[in-house]
ModelCIF file with pLDDT and N, C-alpha, C, O atoms, coordinates in Angstrom:
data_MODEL
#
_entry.id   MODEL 
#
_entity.id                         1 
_entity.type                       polymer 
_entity.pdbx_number_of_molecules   1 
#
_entity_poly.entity_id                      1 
_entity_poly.type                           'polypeptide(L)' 
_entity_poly.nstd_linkage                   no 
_entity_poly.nstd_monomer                   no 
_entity_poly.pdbx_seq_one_letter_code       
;(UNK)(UNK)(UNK)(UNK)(UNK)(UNK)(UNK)(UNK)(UNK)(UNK)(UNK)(UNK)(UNK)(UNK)(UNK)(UNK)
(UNK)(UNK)(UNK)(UNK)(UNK)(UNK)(UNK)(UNK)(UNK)(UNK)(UNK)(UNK)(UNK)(UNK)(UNK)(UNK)
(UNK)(UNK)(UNK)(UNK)(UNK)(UNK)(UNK)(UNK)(UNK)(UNK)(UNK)(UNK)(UNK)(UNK)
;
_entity_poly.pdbx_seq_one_letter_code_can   XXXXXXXXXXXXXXXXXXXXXXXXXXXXXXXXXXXXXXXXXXXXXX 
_entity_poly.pdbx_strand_id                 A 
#
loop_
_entity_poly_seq.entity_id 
_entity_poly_seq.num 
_entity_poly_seq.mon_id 
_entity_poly_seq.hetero 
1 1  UNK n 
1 2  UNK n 
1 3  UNK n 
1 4  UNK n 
1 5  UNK n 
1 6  UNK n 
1 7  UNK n 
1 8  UNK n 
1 9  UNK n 
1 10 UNK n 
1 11 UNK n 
1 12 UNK n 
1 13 UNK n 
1 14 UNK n 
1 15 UNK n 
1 16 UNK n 
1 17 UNK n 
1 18 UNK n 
1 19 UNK n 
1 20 UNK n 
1 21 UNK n 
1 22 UNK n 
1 23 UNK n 
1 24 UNK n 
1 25 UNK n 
1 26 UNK n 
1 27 UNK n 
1 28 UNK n 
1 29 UNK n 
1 30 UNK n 
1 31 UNK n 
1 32 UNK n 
1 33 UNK n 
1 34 UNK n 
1 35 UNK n 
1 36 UNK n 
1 37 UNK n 
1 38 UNK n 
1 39 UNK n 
1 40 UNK n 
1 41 UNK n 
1 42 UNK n 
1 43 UNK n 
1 44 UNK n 
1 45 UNK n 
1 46 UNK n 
#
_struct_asym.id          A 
_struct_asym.entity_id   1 
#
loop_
_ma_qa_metric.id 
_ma_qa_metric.mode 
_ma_qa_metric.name 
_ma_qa_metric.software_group_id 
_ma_qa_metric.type 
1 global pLDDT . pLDDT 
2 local  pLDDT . pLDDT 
#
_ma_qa_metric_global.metric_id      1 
_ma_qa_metric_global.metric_value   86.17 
_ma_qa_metric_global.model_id       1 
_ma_qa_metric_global.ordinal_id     1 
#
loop_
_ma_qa_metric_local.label_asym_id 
_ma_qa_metric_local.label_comp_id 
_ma_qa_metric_local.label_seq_id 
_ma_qa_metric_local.metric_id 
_ma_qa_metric_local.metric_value 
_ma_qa_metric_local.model_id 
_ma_qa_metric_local.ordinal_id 
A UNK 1  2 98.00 1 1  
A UNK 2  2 98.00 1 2  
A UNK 3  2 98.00 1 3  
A UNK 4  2 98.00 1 4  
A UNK 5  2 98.00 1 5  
A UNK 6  2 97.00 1 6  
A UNK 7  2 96.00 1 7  
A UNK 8  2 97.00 1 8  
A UNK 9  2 95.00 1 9  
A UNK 10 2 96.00 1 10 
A UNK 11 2 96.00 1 11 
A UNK 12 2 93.00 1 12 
A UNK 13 2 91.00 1 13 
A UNK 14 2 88.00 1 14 
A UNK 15 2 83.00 1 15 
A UNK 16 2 83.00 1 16 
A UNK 17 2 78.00 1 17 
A UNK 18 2 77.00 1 18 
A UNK 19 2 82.00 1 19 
A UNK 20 2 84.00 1 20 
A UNK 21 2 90.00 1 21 
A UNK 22 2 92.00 1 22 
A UNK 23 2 94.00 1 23 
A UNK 24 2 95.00 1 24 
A UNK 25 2 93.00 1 25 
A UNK 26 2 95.00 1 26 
A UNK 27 2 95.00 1 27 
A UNK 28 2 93.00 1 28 
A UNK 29 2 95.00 1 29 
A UNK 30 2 93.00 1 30 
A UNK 31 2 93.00 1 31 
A UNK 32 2 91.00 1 32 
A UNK 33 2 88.00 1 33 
A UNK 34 2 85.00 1 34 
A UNK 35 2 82.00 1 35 
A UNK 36 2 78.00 1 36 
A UNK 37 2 76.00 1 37 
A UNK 38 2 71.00 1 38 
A UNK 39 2 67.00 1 39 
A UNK 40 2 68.00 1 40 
A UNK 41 2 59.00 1 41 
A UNK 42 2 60.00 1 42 
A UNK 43 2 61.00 1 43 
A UNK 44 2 70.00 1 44 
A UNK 45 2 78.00 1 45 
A UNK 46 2 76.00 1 46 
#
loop_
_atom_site.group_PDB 
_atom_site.id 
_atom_site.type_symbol 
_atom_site.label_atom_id 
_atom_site.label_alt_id 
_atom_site.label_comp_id 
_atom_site.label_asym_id 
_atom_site.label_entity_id 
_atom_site.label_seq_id 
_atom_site.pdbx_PDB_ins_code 
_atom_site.Cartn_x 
_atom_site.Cartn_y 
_atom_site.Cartn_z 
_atom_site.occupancy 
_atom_site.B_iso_or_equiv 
_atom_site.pdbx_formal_charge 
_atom_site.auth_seq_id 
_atom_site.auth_comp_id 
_atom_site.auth_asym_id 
_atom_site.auth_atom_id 
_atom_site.pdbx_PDB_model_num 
ATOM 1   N N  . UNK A 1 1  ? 3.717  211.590 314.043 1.00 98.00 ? 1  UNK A N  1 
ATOM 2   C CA . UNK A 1 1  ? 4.609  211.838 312.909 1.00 98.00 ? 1  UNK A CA 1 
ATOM 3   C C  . UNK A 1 1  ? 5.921  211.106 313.154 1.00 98.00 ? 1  UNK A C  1 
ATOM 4   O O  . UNK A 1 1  ? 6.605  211.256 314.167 1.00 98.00 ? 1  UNK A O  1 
ATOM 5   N N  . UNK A 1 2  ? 6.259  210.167 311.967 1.00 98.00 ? 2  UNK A N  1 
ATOM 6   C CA . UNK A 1 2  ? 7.830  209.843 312.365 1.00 98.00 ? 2  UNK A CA 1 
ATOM 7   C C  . UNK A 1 2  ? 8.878  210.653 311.258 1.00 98.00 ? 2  UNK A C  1 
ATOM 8   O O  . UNK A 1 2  ? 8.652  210.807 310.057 1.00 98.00 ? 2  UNK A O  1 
ATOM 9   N N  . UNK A 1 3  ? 9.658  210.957 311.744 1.00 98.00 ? 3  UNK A N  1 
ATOM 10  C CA . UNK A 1 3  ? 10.949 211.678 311.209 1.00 98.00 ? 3  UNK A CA 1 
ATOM 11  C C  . UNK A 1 3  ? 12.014 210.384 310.597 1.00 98.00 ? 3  UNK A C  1 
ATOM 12  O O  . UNK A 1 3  ? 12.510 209.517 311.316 1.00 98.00 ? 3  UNK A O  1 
ATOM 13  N N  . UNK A 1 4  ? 12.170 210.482 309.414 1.00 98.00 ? 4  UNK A N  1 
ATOM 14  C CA . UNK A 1 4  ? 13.545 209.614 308.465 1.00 98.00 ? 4  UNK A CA 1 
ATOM 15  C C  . UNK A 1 4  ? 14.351 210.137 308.430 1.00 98.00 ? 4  UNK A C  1 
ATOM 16  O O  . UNK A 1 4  ? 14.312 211.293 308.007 1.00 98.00 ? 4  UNK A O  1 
ATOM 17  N N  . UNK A 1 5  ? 15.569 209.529 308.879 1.00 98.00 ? 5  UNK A N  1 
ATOM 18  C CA . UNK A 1 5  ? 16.924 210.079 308.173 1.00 98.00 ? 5  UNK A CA 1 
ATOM 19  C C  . UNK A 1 5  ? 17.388 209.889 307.030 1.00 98.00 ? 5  UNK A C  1 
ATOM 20  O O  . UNK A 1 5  ? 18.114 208.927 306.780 1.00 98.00 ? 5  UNK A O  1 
ATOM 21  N N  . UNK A 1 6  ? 17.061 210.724 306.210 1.00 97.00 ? 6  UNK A N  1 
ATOM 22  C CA . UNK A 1 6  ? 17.244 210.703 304.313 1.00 97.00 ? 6  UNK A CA 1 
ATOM 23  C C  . UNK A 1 6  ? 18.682 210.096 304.317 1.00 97.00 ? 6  UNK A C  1 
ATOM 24  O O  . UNK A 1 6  ? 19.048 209.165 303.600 1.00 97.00 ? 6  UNK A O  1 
ATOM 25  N N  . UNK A 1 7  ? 19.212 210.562 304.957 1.00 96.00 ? 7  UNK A N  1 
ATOM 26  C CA . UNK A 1 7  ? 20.334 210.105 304.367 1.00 96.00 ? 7  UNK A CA 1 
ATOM 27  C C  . UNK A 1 7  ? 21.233 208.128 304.648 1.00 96.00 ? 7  UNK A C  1 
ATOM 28  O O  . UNK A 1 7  ? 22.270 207.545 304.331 1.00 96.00 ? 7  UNK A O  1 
ATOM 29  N N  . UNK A 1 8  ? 19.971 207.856 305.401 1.00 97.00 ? 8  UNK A N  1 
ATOM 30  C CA . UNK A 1 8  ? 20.230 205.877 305.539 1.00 97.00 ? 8  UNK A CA 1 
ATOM 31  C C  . UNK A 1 8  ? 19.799 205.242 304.493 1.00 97.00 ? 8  UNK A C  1 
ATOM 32  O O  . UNK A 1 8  ? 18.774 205.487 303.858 1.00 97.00 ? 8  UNK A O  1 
ATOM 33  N N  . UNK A 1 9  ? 20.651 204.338 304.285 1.00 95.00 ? 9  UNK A N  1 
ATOM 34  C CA . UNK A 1 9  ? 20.268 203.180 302.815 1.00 95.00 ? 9  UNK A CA 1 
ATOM 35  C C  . UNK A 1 9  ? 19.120 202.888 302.616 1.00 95.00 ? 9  UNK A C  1 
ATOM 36  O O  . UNK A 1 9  ? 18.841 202.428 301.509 1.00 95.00 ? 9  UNK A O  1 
ATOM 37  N N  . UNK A 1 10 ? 18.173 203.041 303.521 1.00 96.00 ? 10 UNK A N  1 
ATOM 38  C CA . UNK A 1 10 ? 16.583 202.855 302.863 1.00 96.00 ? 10 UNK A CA 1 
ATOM 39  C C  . UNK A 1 10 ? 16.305 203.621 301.735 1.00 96.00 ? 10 UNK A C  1 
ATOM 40  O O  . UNK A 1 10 ? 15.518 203.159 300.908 1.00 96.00 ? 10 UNK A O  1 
ATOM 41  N N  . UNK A 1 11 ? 16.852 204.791 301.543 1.00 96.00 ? 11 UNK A N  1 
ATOM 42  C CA . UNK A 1 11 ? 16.387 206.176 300.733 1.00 96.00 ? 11 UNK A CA 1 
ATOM 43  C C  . UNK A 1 11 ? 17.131 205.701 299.443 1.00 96.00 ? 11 UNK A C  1 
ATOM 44  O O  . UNK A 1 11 ? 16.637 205.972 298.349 1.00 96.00 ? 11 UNK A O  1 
ATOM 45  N N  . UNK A 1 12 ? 18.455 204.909 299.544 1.00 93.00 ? 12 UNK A N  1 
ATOM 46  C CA . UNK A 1 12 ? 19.030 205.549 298.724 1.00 93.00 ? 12 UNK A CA 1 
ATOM 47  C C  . UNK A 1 12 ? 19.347 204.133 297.748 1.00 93.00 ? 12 UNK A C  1 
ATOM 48  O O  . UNK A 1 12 ? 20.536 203.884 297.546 1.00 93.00 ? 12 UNK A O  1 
ATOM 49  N N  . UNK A 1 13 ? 18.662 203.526 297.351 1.00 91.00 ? 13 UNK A N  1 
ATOM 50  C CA . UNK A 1 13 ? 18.826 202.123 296.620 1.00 91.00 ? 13 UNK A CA 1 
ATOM 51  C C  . UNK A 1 13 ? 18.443 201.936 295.346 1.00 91.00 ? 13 UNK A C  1 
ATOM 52  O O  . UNK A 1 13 ? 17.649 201.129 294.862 1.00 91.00 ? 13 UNK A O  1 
ATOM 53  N N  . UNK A 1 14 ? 19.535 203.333 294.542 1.00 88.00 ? 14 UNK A N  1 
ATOM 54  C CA . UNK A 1 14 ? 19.643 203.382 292.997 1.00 88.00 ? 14 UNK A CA 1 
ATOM 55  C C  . UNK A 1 14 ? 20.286 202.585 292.319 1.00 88.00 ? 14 UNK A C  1 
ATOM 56  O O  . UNK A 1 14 ? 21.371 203.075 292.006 1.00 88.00 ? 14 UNK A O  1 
ATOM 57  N N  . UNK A 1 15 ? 20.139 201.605 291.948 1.00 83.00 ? 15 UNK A N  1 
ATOM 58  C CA . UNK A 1 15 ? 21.027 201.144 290.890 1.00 83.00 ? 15 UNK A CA 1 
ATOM 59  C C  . UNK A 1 15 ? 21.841 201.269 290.452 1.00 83.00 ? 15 UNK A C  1 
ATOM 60  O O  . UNK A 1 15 ? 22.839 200.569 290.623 1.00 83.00 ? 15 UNK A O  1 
ATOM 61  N N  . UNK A 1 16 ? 21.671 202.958 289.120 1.00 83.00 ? 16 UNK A N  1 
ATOM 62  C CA . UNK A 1 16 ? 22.430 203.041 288.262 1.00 83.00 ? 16 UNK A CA 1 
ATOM 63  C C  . UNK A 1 16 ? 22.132 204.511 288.302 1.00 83.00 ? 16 UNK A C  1 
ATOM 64  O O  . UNK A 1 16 ? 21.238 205.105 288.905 1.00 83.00 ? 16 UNK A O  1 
ATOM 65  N N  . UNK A 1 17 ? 22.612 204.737 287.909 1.00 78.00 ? 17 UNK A N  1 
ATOM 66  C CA . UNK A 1 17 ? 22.719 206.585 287.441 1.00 78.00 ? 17 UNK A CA 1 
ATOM 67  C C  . UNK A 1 17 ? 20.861 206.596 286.421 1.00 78.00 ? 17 UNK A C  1 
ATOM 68  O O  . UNK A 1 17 ? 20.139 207.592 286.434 1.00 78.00 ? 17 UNK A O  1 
ATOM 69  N N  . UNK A 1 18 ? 20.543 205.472 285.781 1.00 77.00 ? 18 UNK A N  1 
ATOM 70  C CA . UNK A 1 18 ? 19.511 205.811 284.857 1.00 77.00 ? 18 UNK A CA 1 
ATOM 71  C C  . UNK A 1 18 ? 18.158 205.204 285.838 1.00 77.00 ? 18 UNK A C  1 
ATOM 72  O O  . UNK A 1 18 ? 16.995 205.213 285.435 1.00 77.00 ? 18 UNK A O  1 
ATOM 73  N N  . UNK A 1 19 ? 18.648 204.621 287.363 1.00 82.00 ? 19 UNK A N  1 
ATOM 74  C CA . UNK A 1 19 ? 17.509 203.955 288.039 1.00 82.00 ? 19 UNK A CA 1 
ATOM 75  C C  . UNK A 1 19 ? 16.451 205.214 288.130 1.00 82.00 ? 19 UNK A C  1 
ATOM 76  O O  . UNK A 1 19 ? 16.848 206.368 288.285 1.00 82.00 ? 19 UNK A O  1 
ATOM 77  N N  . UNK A 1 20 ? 15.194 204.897 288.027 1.00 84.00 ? 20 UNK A N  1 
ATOM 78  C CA . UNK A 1 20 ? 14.191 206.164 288.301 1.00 84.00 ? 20 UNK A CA 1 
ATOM 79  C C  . UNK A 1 20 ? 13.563 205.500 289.833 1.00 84.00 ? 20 UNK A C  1 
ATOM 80  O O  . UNK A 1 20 ? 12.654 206.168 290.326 1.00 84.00 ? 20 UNK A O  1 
ATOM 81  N N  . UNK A 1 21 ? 13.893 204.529 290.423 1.00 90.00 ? 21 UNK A N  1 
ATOM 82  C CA . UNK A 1 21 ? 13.450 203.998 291.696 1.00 90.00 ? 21 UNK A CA 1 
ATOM 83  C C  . UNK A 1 21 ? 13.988 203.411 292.715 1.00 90.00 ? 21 UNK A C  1 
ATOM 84  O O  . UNK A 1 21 ? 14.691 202.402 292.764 1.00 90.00 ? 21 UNK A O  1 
ATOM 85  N N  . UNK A 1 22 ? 13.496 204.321 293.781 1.00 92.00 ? 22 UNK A N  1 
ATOM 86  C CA . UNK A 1 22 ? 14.702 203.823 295.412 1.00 92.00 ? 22 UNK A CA 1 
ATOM 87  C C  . UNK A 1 22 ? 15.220 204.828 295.439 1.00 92.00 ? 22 UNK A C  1 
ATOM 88  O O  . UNK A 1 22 ? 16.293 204.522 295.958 1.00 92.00 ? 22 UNK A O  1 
ATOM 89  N N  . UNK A 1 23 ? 15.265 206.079 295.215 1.00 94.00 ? 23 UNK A N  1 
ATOM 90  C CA . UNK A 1 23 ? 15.988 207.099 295.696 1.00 94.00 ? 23 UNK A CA 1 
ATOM 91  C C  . UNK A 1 23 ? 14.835 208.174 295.863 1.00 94.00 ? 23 UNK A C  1 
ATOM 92  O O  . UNK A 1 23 ? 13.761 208.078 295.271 1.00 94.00 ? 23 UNK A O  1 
ATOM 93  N N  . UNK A 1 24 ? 15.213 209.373 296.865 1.00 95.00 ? 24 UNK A N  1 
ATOM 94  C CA . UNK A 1 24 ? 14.742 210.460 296.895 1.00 95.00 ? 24 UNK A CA 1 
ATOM 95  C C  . UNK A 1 24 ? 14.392 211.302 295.754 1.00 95.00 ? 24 UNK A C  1 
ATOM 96  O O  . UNK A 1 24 ? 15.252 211.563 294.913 1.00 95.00 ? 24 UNK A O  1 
ATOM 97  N N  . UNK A 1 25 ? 13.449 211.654 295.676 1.00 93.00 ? 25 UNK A N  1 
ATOM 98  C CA . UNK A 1 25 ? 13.493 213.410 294.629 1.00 93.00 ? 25 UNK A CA 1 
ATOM 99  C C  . UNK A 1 25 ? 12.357 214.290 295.544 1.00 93.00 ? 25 UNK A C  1 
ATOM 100 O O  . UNK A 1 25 ? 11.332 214.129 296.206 1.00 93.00 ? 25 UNK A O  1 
ATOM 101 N N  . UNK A 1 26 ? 13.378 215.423 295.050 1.00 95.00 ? 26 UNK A N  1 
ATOM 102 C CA . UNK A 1 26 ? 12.008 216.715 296.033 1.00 95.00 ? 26 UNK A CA 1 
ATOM 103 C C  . UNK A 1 26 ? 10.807 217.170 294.694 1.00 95.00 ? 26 UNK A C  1 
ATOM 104 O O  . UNK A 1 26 ? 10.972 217.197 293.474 1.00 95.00 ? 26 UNK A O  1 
ATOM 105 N N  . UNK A 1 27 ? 9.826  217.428 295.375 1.00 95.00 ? 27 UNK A N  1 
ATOM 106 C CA . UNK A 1 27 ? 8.760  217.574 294.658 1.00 95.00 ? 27 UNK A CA 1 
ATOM 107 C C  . UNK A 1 27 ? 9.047  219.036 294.016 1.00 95.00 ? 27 UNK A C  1 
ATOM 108 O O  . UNK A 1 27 ? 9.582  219.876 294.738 1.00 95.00 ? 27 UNK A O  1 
ATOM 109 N N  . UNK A 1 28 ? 8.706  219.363 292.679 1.00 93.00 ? 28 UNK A N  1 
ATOM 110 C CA . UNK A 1 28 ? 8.611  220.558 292.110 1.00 93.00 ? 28 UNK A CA 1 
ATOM 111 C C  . UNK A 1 28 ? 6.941  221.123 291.728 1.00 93.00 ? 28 UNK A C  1 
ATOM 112 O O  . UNK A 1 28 ? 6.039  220.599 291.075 1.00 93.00 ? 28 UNK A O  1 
ATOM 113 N N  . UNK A 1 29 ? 7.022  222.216 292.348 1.00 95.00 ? 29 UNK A N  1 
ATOM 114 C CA . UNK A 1 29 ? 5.224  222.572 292.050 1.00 95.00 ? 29 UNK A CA 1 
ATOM 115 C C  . UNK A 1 29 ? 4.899  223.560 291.452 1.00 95.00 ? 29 UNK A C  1 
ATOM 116 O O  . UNK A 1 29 ? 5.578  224.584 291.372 1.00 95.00 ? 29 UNK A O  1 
ATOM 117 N N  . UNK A 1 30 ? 3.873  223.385 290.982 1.00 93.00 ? 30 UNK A N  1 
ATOM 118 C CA . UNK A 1 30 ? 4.542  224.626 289.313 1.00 93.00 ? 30 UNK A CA 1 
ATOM 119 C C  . UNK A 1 30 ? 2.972  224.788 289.006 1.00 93.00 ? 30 UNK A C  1 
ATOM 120 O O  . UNK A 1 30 ? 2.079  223.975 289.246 1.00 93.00 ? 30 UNK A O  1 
ATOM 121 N N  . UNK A 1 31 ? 2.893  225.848 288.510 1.00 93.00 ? 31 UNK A N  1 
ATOM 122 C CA . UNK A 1 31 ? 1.193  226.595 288.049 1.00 93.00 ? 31 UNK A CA 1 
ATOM 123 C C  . UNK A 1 31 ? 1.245  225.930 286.980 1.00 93.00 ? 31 UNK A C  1 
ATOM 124 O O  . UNK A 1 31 ? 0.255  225.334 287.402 1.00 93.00 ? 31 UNK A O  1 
ATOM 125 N N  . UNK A 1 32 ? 1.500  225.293 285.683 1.00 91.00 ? 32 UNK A N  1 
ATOM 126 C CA . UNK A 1 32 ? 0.990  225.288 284.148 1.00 91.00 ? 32 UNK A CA 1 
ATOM 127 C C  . UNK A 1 32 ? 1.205  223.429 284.532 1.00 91.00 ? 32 UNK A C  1 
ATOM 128 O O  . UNK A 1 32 ? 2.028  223.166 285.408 1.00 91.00 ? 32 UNK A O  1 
ATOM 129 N N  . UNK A 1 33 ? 0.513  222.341 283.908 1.00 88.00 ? 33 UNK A N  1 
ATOM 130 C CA . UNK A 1 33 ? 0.419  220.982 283.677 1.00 88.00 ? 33 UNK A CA 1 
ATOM 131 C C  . UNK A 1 33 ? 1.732  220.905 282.823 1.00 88.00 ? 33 UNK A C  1 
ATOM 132 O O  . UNK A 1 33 ? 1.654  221.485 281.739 1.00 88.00 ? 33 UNK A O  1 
ATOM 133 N N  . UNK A 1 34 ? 2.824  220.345 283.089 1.00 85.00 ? 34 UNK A N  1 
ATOM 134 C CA . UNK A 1 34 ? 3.576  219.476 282.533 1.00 85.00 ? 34 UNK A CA 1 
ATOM 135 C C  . UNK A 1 34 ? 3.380  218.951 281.153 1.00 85.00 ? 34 UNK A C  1 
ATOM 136 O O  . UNK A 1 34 ? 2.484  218.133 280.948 1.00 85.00 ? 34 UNK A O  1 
ATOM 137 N N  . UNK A 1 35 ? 4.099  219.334 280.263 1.00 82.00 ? 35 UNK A N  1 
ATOM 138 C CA . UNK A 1 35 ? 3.733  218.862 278.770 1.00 82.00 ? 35 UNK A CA 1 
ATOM 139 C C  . UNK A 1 35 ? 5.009  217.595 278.908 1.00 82.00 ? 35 UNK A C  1 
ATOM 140 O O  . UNK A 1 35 ? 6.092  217.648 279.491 1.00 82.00 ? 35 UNK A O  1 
ATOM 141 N N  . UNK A 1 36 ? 4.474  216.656 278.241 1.00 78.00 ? 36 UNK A N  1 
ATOM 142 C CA . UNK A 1 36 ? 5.263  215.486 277.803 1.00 78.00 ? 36 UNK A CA 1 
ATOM 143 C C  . UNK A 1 36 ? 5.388  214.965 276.470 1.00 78.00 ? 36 UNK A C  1 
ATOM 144 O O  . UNK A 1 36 ? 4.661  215.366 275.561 1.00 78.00 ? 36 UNK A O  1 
ATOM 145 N N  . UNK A 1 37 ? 6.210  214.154 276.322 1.00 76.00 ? 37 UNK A N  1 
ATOM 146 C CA . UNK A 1 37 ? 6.785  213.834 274.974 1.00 76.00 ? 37 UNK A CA 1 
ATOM 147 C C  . UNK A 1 37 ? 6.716  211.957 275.285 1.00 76.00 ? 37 UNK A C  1 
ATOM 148 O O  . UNK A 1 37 ? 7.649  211.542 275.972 1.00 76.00 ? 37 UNK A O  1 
ATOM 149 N N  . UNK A 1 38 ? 6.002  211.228 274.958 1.00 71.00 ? 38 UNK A N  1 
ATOM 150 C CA . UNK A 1 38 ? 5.540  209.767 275.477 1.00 71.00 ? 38 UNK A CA 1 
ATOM 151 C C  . UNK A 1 38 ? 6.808  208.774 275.314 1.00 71.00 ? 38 UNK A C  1 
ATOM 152 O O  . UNK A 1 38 ? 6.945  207.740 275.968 1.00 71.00 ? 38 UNK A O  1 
ATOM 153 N N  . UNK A 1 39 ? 7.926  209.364 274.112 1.00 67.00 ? 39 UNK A N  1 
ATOM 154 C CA . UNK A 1 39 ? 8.906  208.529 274.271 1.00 67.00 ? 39 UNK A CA 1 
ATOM 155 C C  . UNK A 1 39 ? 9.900  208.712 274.974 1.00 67.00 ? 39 UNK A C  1 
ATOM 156 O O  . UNK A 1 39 ? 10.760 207.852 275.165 1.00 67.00 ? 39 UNK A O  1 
ATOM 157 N N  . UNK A 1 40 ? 9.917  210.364 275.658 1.00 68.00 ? 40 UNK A N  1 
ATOM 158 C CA . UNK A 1 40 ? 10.971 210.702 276.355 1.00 68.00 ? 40 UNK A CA 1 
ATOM 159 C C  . UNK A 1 40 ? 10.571 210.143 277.841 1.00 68.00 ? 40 UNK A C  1 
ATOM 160 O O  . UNK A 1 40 ? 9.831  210.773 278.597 1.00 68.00 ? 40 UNK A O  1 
ATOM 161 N N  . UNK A 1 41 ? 11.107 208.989 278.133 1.00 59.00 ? 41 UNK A N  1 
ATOM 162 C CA . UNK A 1 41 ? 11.528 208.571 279.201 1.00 59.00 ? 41 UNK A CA 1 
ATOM 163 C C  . UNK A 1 41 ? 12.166 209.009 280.254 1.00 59.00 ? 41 UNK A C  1 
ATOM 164 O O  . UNK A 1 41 ? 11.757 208.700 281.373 1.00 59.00 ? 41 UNK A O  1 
ATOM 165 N N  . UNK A 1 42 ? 13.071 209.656 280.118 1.00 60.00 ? 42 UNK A N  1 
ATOM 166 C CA . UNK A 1 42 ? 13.714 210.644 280.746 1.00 60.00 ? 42 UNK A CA 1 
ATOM 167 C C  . UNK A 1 42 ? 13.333 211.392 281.813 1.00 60.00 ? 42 UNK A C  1 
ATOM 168 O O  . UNK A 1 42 ? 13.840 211.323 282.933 1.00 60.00 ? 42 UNK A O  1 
ATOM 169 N N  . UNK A 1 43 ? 12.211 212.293 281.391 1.00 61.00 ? 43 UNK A N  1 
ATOM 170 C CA . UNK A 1 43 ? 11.634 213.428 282.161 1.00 61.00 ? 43 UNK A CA 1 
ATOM 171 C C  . UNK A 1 43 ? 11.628 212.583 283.012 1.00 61.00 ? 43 UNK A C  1 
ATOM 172 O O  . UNK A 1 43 ? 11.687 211.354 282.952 1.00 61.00 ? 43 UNK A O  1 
ATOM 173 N N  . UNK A 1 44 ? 11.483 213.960 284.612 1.00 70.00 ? 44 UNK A N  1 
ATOM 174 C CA . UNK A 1 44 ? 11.330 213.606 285.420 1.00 70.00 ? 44 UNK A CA 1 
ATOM 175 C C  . UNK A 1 44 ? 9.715  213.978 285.991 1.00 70.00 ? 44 UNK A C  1 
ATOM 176 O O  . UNK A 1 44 ? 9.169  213.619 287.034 1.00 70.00 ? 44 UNK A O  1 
ATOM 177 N N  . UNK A 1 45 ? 9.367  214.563 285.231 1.00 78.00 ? 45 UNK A N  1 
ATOM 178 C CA . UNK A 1 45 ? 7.896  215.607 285.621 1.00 78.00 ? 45 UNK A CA 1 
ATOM 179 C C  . UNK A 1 45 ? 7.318  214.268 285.962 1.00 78.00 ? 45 UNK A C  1 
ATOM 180 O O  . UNK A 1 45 ? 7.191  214.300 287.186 1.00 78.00 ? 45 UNK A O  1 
ATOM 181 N N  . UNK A 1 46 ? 6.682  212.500 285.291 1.00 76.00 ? 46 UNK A N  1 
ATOM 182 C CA . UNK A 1 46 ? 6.146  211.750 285.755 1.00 76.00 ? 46 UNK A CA 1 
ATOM 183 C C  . UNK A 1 46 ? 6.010  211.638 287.350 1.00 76.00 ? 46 UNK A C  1 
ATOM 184 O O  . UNK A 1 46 ? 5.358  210.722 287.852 1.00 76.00 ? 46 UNK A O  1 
#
């Protein structure tokens, strides 16, 4: 097993406030499937 330090620039290479890639997110796990809306981009449930 190797251990990361979340908090070094590998993790953290967002762009912009709207980047959805290069940064951390913690997983949310949830009993019911995620309903989506195809134009809302936004969500994060993807």
């Amino acid at each position: 097993v190797v251990g990361f330090d979340s908090d070094h620039s590998f993790f953290n290479q967002r762009r912009t406030e709207q980047d959805e890639f290069g940064f951390l997110r913690r997983v949310n796990y949830v009993v019911r499937r995620p309903r989506v809306v195809l134009s809302d981009t936004s969500s994060p449930v993807w």
